[in-house]
C-alpha atoms as a PDB file:
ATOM      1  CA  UNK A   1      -3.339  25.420  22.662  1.00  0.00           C
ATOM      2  CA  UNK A   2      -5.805  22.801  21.572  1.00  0.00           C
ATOM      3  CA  UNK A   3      -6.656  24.659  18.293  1.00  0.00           C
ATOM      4  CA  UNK A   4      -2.604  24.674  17.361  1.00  0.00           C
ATOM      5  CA  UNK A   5      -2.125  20.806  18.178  1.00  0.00           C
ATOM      6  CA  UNK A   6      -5.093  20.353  16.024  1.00  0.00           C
ATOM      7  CA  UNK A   7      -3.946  22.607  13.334  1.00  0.00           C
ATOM      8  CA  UNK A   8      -0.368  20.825  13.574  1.00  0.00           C
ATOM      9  CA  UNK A   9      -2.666  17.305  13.048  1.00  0.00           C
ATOM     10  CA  UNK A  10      -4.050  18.829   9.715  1.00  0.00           C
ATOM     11  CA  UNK A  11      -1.168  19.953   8.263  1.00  0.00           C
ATOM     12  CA  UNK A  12       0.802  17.450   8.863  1.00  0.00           C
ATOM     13  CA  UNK A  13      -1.581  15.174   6.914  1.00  0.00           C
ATOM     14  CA  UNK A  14      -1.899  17.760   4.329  1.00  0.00           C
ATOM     15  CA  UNK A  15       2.218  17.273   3.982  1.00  0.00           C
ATOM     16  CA  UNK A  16       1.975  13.152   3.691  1.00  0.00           C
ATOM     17  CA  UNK A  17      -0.609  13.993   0.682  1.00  0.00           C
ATOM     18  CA  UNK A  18       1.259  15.789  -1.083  1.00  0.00           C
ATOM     19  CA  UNK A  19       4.195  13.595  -0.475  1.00  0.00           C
ATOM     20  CA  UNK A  20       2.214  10.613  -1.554  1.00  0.00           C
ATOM     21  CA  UNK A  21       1.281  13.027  -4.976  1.00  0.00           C
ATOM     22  CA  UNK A  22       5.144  13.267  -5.352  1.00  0.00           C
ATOM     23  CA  UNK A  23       6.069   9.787  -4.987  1.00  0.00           C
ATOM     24  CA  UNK A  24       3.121   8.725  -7.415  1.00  0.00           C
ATOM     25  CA  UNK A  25       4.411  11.209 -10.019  1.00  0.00           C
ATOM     26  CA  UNK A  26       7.653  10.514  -9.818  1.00  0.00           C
ATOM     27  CA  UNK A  27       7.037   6.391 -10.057  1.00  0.00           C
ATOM     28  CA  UNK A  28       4.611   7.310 -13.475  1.00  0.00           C
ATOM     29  CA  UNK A  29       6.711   9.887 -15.088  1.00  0.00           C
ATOM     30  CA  UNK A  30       9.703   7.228 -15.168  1.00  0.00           C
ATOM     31  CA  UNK A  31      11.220   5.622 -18.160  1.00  0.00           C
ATOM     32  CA  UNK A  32       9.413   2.991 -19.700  1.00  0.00           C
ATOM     33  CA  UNK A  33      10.164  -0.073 -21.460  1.00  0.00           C
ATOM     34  CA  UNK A  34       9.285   0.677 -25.055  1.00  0.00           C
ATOM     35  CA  UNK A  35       7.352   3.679 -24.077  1.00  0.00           C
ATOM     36  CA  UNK A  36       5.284   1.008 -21.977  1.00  0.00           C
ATOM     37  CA  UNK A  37       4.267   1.786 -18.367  1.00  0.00           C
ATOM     38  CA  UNK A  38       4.209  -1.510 -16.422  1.00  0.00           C
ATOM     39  CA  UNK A  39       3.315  -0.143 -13.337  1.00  0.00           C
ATOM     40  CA  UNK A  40       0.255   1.890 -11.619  1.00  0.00           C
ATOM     41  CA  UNK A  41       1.086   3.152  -8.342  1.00  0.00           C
ATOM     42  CA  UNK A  42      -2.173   4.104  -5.937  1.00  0.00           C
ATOM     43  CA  UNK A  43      -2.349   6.193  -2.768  1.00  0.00           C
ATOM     44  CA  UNK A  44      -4.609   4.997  -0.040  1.00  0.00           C
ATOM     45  CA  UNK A  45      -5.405   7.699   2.547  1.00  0.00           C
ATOM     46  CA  UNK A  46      -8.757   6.815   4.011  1.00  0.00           C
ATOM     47  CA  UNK A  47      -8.125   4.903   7.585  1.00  0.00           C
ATOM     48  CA  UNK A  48     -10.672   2.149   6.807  1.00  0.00           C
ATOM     49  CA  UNK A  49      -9.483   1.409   3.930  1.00  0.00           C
ATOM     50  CA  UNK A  50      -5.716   0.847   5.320  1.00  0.00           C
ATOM     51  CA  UNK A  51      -7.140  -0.687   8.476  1.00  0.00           C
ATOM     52  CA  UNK A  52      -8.082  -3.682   5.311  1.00  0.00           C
ATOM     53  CA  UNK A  53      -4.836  -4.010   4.348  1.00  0.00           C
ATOM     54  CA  UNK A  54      -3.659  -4.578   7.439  1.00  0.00           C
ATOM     55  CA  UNK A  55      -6.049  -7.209   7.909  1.00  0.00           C
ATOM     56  CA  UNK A  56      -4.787  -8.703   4.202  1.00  0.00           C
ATOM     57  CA  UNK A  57      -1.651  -8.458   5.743  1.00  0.00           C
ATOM     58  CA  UNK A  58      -1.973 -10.441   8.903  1.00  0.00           C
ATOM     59  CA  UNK A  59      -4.547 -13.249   6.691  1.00  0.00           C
ATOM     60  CA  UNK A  60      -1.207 -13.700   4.490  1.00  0.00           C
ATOM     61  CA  UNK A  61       1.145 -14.193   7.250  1.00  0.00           C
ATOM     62  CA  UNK A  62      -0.681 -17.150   8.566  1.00  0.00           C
ATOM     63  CA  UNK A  63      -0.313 -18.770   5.263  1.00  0.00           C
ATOM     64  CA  UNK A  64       3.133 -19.775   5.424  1.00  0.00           C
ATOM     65  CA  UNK A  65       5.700 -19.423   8.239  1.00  0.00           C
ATOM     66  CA  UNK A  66       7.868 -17.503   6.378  1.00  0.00           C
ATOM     67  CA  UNK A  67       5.956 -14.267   5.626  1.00  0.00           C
ATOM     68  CA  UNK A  68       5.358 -13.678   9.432  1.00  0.00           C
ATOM     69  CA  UNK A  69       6.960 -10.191   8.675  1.00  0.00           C
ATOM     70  CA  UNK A  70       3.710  -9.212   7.108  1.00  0.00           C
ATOM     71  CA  UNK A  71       1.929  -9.348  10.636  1.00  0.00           C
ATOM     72  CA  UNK A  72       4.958  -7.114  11.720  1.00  0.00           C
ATOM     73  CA  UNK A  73       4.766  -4.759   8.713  1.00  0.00           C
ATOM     74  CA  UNK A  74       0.775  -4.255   9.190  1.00  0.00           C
ATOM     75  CA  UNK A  75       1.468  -3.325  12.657  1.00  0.00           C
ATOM     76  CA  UNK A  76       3.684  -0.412  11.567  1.00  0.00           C
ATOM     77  CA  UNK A  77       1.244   0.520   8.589  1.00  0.00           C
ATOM     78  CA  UNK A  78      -1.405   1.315  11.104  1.00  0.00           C
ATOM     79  CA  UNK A  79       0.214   4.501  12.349  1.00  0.00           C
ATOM     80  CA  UNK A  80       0.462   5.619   8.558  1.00  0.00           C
ATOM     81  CA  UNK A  81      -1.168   8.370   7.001  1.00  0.00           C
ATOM     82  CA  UNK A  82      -0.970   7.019   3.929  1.00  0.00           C
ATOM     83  CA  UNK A  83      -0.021   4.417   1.900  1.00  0.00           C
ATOM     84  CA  UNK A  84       1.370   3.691  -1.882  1.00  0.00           C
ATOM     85  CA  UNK A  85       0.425   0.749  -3.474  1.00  0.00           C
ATOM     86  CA  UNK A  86       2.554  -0.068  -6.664  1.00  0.00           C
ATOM     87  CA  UNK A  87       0.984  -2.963  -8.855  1.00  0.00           C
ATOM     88  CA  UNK A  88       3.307  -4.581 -11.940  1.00  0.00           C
ATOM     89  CA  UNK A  89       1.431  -5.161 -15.030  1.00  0.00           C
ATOM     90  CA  UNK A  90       4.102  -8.082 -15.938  1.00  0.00           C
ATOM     91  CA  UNK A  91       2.968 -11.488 -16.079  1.00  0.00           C
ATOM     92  CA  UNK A  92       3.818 -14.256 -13.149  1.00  0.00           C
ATOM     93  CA  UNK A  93       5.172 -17.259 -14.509  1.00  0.00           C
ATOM     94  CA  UNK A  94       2.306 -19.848 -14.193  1.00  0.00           C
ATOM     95  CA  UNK A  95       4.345 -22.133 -11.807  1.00  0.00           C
ATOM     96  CA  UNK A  96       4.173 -19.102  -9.838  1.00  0.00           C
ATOM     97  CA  UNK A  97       0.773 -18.575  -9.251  1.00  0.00           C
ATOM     98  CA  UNK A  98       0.257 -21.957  -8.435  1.00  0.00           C
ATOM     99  CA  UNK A  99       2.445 -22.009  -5.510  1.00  0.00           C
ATOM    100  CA  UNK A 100       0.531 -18.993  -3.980  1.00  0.00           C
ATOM    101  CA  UNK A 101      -3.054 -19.305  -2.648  1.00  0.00           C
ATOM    102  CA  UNK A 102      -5.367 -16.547  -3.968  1.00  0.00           C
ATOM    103  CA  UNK A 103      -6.043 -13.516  -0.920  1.00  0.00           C
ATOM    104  CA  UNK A 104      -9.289 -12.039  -1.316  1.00  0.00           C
ATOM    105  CA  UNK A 105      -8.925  -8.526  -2.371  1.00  0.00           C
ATOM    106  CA  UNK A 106      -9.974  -6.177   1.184  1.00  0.00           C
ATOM    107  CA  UNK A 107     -13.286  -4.931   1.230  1.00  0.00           C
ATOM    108  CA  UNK A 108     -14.444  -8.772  -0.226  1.00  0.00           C
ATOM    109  CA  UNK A 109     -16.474 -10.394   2.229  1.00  0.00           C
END
């Protein structure tokens, strides 16, 4: 019995990989503006390395009151398997990126 619960636990990880694979390939392989991607999209399957976006998560919902979801969000993403990260190559407007403190990137010490 022990062997098939484990076997269940491998497979079942096997299926969010290749689910993750799908998702990413289906984000790339959309159209483009002028044959331009502006997007990457990244899986993260390693359970350190989403245990440090959690932590990202909760750091940026103590800086203002009104992203308190994140804490609720990196609650949720800790009984994930995996995760997709989509990142926009488009430019913030300047004003923008004022408003928002900088978050060291997770892993920075």
């Amino acid at each position: 019995m022990e062997r098939s619960i484990k076997q269940y636990e491998t497979d079942r990880k096997e299926a969010v990989r290749i689910a993750a694979r799908l998702m990413l390939a289906s984000g790339t392989t959309t159209p483009r503006v002028g044959g331009v991607g502006e997007c990457t999209i990244h899986i993260v399957d390693d359970e350190c390395d989403i245990e440090d976006i959690c932590q990202q998560m909760e750091a940026m919902a103590d800086i203002k009151k009104s992203w308190g979801f994140f804490r609720r969000d990196a609650a949720m993403l800790r009984d994930a398997d995996a995760v997709l990260i989509g990142t926009s190559f488009r430019r913030t407007f300047p004003s923008q990126s004022a408003r928002f403190p900088a978050i060291p990137a997770a892993g920075a010490r």
